[in-house]
N, C-alpha and C. Protein backbone atom coordinates (compact mmCIF):
# COMPACT_ATOMS: atom_id res chain seq x y z
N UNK A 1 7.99 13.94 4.31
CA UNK A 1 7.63 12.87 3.39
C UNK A 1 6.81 11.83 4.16
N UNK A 2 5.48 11.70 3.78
CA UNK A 2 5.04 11.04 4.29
C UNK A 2 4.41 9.59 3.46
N UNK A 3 4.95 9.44 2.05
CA UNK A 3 4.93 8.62 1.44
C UNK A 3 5.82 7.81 0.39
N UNK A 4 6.59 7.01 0.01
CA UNK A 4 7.50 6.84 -0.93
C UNK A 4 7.60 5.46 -1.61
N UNK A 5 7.78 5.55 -2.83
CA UNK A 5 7.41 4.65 -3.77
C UNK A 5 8.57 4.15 -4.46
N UNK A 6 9.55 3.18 -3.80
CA UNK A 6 10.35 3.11 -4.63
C UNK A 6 10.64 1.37 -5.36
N UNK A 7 9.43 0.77 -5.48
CA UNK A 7 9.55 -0.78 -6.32
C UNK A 7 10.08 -0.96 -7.50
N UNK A 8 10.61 -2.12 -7.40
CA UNK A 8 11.39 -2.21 -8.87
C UNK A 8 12.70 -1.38 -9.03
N UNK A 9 13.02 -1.01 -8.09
CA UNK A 9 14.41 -0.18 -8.39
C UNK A 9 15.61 -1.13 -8.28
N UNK A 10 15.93 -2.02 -7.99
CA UNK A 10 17.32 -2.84 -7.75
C UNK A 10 17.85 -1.79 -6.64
N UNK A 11 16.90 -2.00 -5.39
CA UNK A 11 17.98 -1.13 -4.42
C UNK A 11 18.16 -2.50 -3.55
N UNK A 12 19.35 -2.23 -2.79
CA UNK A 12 19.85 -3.34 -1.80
C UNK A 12 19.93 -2.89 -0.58
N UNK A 13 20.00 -1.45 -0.31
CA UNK A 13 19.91 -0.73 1.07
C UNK A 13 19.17 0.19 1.45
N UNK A 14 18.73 0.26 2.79
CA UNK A 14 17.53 1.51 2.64
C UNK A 14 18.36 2.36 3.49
N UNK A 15 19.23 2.49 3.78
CA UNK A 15 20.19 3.17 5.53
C UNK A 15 19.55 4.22 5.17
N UNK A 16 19.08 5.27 6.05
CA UNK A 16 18.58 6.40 6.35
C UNK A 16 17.17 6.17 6.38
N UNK A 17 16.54 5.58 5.93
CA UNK A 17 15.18 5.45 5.80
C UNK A 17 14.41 6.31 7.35
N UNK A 18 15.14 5.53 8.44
CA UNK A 18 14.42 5.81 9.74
C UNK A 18 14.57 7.40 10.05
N UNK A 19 15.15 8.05 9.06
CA UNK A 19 15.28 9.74 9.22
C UNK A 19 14.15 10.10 8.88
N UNK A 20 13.30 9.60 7.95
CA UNK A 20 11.90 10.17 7.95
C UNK A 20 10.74 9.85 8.68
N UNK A 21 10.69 10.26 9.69
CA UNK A 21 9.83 9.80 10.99
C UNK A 21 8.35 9.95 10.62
N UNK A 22 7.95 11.07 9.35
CA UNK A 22 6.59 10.77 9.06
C UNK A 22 6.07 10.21 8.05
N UNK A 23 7.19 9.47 7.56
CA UNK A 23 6.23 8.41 6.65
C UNK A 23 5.84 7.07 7.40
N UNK A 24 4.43 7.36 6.43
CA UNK A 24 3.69 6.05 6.85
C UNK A 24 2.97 5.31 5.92
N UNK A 25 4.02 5.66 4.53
CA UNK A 25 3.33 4.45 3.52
C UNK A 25 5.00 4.00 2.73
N UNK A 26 5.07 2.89 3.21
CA UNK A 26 6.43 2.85 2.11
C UNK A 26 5.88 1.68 0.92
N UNK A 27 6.48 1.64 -0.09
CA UNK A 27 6.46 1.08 -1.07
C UNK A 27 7.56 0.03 -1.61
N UNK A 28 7.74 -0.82 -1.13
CA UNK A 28 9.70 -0.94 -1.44
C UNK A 28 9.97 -2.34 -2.23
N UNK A 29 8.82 -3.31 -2.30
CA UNK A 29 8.84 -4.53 -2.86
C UNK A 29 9.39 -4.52 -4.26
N UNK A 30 9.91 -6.11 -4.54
CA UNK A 30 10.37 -6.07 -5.65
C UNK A 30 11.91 -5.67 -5.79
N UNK A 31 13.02 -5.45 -5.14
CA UNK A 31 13.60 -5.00 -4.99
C UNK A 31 14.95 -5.90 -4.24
N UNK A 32 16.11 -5.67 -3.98
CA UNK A 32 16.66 -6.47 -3.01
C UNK A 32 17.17 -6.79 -1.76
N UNK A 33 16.25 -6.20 -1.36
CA UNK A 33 16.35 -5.68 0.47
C UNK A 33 16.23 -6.88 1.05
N UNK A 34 17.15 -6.92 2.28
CA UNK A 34 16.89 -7.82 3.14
C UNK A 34 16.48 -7.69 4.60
N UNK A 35 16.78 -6.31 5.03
CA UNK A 35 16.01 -5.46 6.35
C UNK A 35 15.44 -3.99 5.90
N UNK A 36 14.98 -3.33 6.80
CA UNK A 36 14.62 -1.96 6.52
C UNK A 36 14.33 -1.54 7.41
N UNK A 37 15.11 -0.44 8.30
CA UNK A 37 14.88 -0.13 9.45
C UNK A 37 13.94 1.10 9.60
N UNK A 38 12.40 0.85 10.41
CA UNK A 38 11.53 1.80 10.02
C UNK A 38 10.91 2.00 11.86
N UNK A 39 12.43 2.11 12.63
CA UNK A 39 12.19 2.27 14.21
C UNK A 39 11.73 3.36 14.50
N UNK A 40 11.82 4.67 13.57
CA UNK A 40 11.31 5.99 14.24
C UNK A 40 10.19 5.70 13.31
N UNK A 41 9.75 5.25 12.41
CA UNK A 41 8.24 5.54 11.77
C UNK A 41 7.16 4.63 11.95
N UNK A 42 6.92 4.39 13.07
CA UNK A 42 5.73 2.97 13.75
C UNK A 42 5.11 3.96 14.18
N UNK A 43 3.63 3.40 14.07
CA UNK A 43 2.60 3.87 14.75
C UNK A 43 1.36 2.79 14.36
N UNK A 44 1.19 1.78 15.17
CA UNK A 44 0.25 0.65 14.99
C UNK A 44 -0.94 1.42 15.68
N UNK A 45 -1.97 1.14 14.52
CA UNK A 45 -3.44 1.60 15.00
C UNK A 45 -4.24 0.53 15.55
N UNK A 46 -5.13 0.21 16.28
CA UNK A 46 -5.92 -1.29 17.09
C UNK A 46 -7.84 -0.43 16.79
N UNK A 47 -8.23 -1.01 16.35
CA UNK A 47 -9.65 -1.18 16.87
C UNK A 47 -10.39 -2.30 17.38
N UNK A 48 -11.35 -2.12 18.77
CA UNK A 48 -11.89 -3.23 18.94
C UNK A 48 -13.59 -2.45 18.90
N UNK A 49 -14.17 -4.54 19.50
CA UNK A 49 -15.73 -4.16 19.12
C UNK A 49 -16.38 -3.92 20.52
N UNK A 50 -15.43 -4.25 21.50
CA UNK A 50 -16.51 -4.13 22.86
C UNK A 50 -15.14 -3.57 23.88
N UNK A 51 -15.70 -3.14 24.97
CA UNK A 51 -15.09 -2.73 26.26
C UNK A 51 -14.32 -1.35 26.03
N UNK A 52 -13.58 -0.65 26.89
CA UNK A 52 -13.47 0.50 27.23
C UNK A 52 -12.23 1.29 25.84
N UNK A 53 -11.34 0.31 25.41
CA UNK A 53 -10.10 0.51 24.90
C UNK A 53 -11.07 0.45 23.27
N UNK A 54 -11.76 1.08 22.51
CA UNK A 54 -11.78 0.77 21.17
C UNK A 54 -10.89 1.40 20.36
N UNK A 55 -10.23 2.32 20.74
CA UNK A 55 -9.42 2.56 20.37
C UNK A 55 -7.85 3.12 20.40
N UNK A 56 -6.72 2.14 20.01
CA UNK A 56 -5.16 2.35 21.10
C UNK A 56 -4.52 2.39 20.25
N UNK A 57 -3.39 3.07 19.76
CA UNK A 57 -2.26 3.35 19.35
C UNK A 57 -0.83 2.96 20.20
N UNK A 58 0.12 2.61 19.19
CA UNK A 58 1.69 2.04 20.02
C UNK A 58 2.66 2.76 19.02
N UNK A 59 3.41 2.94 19.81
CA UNK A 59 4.73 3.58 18.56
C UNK A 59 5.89 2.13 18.20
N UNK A 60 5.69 1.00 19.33
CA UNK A 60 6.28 -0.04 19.02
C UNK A 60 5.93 -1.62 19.12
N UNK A 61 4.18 -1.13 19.41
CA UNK A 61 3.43 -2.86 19.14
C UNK A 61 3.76 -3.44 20.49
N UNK A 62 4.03 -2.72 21.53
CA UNK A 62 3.98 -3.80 23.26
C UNK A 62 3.80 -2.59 24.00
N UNK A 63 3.83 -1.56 23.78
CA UNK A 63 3.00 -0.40 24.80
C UNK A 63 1.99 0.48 24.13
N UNK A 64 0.57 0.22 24.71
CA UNK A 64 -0.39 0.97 23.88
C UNK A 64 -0.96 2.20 24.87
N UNK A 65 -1.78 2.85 23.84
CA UNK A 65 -2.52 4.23 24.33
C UNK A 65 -3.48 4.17 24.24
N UNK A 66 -4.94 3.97 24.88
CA UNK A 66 -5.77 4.33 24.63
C UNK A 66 -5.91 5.64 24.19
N UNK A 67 -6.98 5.44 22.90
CA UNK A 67 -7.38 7.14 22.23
C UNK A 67 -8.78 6.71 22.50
N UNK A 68 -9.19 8.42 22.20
CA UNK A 68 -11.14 8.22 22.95
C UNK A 68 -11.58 8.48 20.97
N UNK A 69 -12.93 7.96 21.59
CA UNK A 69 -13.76 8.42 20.24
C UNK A 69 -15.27 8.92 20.77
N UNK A 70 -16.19 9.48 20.65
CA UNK A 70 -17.26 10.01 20.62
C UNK A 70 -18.21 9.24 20.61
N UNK A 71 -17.85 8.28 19.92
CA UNK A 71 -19.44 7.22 19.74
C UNK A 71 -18.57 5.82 19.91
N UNK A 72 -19.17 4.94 21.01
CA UNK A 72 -18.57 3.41 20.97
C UNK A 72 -19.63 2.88 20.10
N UNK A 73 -18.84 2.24 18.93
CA UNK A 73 -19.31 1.54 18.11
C UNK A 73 -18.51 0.13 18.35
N UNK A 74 -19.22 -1.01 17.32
CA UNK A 74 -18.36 -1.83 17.34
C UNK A 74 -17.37 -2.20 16.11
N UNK A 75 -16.31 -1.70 16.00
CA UNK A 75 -15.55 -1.70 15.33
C UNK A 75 -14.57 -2.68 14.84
N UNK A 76 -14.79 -3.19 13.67
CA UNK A 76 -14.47 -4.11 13.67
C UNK A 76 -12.75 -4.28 12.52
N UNK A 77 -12.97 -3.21 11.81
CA UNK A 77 -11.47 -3.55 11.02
C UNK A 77 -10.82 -2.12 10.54
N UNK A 78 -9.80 -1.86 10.22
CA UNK A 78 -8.97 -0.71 10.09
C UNK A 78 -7.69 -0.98 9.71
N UNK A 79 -7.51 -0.17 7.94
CA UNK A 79 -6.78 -0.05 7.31
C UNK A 79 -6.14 1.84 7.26
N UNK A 80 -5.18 1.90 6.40
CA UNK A 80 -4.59 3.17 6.22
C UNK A 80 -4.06 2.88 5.06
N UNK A 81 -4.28 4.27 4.20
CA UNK A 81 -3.62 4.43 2.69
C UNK A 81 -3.53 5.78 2.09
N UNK A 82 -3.29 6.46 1.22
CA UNK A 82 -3.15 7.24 0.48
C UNK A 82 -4.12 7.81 0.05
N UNK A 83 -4.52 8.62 0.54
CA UNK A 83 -6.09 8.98 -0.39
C UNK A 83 -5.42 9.77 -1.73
N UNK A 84 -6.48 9.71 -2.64
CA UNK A 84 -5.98 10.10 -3.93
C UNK A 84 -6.31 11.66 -4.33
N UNK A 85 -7.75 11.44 -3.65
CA UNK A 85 -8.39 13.12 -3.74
C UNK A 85 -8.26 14.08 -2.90
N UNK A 86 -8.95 14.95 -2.50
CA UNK A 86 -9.47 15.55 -1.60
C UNK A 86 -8.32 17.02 -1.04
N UNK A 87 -8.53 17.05 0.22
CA UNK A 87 -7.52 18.49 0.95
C UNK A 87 -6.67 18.09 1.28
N UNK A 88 -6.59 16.93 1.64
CA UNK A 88 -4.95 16.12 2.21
C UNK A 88 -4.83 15.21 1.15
N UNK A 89 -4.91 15.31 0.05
CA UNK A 89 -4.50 13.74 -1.11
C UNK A 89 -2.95 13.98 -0.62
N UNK A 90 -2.58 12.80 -1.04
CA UNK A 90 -0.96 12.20 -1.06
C UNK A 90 -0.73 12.25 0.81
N UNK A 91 -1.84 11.92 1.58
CA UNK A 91 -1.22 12.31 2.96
C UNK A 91 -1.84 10.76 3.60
N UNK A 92 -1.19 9.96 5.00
CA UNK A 92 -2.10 9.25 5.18
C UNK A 92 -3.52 9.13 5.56
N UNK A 93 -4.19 8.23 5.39
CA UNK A 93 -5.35 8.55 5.96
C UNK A 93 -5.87 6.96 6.73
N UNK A 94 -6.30 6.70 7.99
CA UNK A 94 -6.40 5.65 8.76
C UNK A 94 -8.19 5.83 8.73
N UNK A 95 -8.57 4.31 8.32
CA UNK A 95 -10.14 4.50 8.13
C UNK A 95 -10.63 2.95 8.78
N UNK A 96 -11.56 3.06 9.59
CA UNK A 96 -12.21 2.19 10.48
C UNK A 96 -13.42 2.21 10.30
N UNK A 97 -14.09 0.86 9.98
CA UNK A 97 -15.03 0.58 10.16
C UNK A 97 -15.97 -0.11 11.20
N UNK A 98 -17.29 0.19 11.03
CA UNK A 98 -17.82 -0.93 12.64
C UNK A 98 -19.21 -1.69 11.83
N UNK A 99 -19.34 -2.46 12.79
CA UNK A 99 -20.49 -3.25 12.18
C UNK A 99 -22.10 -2.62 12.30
N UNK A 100 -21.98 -1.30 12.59
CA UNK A 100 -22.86 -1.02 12.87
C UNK A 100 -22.83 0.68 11.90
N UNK A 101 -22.42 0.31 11.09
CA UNK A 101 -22.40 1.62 9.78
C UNK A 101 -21.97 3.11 10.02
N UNK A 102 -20.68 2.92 10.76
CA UNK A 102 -19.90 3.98 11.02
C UNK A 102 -18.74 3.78 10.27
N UNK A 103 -18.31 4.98 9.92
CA UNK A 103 -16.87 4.96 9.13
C UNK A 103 -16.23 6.36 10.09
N UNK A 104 -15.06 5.41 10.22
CA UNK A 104 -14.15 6.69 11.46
C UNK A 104 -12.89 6.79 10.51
N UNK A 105 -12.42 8.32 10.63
CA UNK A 105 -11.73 8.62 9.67
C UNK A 105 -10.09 9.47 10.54
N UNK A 106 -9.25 9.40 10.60
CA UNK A 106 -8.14 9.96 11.55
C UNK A 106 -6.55 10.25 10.00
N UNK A 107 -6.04 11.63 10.08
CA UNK A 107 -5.10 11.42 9.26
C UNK A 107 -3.63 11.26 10.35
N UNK A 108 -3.75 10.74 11.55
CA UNK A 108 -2.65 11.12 12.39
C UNK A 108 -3.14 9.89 13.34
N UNK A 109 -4.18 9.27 13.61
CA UNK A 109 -3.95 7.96 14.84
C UNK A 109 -4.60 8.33 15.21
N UNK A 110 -4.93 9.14 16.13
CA UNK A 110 -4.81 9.89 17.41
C UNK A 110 -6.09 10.68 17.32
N UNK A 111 -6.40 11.66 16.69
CA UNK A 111 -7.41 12.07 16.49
C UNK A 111 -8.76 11.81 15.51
N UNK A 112 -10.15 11.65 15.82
CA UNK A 112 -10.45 10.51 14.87
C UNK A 112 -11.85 11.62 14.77
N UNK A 113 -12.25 11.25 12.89
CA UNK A 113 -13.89 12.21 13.00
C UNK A 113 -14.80 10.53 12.24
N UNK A 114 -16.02 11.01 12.67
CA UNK A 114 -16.62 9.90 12.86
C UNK A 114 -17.71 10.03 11.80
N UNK A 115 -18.39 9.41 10.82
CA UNK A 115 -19.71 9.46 10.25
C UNK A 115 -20.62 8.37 10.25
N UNK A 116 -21.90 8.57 9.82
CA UNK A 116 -22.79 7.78 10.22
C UNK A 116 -23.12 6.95 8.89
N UNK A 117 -23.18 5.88 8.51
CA UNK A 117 -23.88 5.21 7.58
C UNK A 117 -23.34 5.98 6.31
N UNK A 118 -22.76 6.25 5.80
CA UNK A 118 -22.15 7.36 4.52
C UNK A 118 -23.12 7.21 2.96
N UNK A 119 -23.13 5.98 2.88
CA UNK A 119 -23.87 5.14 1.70
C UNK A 119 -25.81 5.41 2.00
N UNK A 120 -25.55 5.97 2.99
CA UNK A 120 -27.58 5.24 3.52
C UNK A 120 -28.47 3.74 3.51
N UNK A 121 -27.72 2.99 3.19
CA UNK A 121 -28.53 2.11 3.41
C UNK A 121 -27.79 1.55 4.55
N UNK A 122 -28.96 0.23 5.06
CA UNK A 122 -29.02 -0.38 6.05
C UNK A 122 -27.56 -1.07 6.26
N UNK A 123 -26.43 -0.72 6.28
CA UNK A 123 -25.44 -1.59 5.96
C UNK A 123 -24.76 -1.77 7.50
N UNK A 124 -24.40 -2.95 7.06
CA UNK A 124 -23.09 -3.71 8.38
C UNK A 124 -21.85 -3.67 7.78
N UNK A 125 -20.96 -3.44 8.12
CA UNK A 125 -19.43 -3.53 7.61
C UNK A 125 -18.91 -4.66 8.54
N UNK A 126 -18.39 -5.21 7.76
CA UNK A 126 -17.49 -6.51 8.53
C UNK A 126 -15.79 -6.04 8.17
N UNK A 127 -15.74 -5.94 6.95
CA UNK A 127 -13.90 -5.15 7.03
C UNK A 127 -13.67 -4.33 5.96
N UNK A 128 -12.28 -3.86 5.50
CA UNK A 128 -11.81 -2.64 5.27
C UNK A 128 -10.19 -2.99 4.53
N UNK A 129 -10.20 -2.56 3.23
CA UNK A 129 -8.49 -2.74 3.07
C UNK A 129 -8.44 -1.37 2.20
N UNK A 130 -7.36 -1.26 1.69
CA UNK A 130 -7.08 -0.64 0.38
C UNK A 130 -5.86 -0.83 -0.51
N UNK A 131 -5.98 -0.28 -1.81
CA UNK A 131 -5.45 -0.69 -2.87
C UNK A 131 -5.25 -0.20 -4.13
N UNK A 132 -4.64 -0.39 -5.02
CA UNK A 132 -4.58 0.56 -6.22
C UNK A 132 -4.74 -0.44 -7.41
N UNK A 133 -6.23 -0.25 -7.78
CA UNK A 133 -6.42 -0.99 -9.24
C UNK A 133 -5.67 -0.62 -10.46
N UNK A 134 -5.61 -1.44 -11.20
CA UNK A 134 -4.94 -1.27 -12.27
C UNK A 134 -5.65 -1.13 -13.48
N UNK A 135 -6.73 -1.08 -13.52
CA UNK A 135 -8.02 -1.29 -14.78
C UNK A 135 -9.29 -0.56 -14.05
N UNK A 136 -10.21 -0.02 -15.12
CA UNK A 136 -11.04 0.61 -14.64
C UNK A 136 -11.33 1.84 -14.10
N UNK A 137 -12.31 2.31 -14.12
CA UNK A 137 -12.73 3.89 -13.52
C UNK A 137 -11.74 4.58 -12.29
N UNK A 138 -11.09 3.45 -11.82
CA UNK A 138 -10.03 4.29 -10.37
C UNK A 138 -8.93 3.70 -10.74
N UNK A 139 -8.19 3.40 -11.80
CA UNK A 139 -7.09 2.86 -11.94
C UNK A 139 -6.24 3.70 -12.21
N UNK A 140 -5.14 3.07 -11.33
CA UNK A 140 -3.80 3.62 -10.48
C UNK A 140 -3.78 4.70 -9.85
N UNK A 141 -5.21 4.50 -8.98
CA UNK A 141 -5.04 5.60 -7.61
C UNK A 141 -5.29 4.62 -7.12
N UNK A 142 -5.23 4.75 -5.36
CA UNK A 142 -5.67 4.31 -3.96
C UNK A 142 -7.10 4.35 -3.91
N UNK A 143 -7.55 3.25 -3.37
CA UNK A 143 -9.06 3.31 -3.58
C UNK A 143 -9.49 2.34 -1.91
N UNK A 144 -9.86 2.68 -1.03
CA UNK A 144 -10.42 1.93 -0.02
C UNK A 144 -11.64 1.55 -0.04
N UNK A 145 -11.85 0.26 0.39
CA UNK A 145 -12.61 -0.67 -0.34
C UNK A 145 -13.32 -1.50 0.96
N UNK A 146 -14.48 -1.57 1.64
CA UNK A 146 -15.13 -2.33 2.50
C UNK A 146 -16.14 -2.72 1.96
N UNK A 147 -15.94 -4.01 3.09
CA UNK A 147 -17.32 -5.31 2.56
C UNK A 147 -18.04 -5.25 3.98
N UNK A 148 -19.28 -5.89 3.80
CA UNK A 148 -20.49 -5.78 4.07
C UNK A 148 -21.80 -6.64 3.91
N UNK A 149 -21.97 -6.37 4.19
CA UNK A 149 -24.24 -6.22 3.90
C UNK A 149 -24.89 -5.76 4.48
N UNK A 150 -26.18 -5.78 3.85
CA UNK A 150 -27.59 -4.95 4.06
C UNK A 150 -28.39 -5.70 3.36
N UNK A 151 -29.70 -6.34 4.23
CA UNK A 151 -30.73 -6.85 4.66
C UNK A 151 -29.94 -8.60 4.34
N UNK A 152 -30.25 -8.82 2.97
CA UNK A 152 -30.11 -10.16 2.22
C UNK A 152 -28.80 -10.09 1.39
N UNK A 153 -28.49 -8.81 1.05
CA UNK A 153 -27.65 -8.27 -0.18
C UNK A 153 -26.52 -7.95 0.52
N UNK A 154 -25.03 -8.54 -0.46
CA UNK A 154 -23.92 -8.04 -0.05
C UNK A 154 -23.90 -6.42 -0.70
N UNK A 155 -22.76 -5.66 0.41
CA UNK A 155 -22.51 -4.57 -0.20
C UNK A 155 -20.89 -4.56 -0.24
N UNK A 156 -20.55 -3.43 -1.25
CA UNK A 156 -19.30 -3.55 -1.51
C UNK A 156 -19.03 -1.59 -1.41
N UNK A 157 -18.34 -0.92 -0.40
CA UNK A 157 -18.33 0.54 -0.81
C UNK A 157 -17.23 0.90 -0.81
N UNK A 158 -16.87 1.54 -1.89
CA UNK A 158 -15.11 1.92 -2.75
C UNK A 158 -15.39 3.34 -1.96
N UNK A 159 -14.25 4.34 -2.24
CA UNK A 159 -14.10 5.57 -2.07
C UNK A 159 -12.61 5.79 -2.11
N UNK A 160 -11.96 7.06 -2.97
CA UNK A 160 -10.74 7.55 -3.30
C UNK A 160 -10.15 8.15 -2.17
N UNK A 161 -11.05 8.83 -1.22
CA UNK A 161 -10.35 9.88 -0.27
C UNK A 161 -10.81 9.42 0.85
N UNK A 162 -11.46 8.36 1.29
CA UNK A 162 -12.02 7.91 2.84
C UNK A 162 -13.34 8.45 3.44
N UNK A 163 -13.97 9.58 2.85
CA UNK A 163 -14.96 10.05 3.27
C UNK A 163 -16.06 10.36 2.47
N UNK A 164 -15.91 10.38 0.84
CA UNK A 164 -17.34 9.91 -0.05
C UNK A 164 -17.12 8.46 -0.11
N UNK A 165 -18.40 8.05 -0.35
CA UNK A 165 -18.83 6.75 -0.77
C UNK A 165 -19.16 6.14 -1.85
N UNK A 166 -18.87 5.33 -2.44
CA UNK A 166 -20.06 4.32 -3.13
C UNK A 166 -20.38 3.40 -2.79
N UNK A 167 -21.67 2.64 -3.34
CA UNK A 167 -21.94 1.31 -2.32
C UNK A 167 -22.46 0.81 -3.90
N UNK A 168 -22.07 -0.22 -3.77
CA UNK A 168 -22.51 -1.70 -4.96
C UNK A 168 -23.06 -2.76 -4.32
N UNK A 169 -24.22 -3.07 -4.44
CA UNK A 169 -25.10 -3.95 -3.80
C UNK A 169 -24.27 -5.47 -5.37
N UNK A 170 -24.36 -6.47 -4.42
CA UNK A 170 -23.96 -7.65 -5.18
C UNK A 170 -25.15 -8.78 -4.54
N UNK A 171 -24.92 -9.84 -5.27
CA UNK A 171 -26.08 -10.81 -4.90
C UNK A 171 -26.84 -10.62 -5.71
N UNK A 172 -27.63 -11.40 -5.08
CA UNK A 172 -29.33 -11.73 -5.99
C UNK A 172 -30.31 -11.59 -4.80
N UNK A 173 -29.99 -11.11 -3.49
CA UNK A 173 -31.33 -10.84 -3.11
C UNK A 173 -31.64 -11.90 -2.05
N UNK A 174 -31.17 -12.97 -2.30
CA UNK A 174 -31.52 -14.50 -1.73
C UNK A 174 -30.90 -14.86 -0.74
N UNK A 175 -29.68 -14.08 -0.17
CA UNK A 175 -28.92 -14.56 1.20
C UNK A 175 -27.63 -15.10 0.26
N UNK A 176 -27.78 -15.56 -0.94
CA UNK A 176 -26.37 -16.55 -1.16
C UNK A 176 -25.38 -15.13 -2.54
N UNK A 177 -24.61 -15.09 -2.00
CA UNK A 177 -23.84 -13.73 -2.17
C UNK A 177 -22.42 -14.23 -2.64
């Protein structure tokens, strides 16, 4: 189980939780918990934009690993979620962006595949979250969502599974976005 959804339930205890060592999306808000012990299921991902370490993994947030990647970019933000589509839907998926129009894609930390500019245009990525709309063309799936620009124009590029794109140019063209 590498995902579980349990909000809104009136639960008050999670005891066992830490038996499932591969989840890495819990869901649990709303609810009446006051701890949740999730010691076997950590795995903090780090990206940076400059020097040797861009990319390190910890199983407990004070001892890290450098992991290698293929291309030093400068990387600037990195989220993980659920992709909705694809060969691994319902599995995690950890997605990094850099300011220099790479999208790095890893379903495990550790091992990472890399693409170039996905959208084609001239774009910079500044960051990266994801989320599940409630209205609209992707509503109530997982949808990862980075901001941006290219030239004058903000960009905005959604995608269900981490590795197609869309890109929505916003603005007027003028710098003020």
């Amino acid at each position: 189980v590498t995902y579980l959804n349990v909000v809104e339930n009136e639960i008050s205890d999670l005891t066992g939780i830490e038996a499932f060592i591969s989840l890495t999306d819990l869901s649990c808000h709303s609810n009446q918990l006051t701890s949740v012990d999730l010691s076997n299921n950590t795995l903090f991902v780090a990206v940076c934009n400059s020097g040797s370490n861009r990319i390190m993994t910890s199983q407990n947030g004070y001892d890290w690993q450098t992991r290698s990647s293929d291309i030093i970019c400068d990387w600037l933000s990195i989220t993980s979620g659920i992709r909705a589509f694809g060969d691994s839907s319902n599995y995690t998926l950890f997605v990094a962006v850099s300011y220099d129009s790479y999208i790095m894609t890893s379903q495990d930390g550790i091992n990472w595949d890399i693409s170039d500019n996905p959208t084609g245009n001239s774009l910079q990525t500044t960051s990266i979250c994801v989320g599940t709309p409630h209205i609209g063309s992707y509503a109530n799936q997982p949808l990862f969502v980075s901001v941006g620009y290219a030239n004058v124009n903000g960009v905005v590029m959604i995608s269900n599974d981490g590795f197609y794109w869309i890109s929505i140019i916003t603005g007027d063209g003028d710098g003020h976005n």
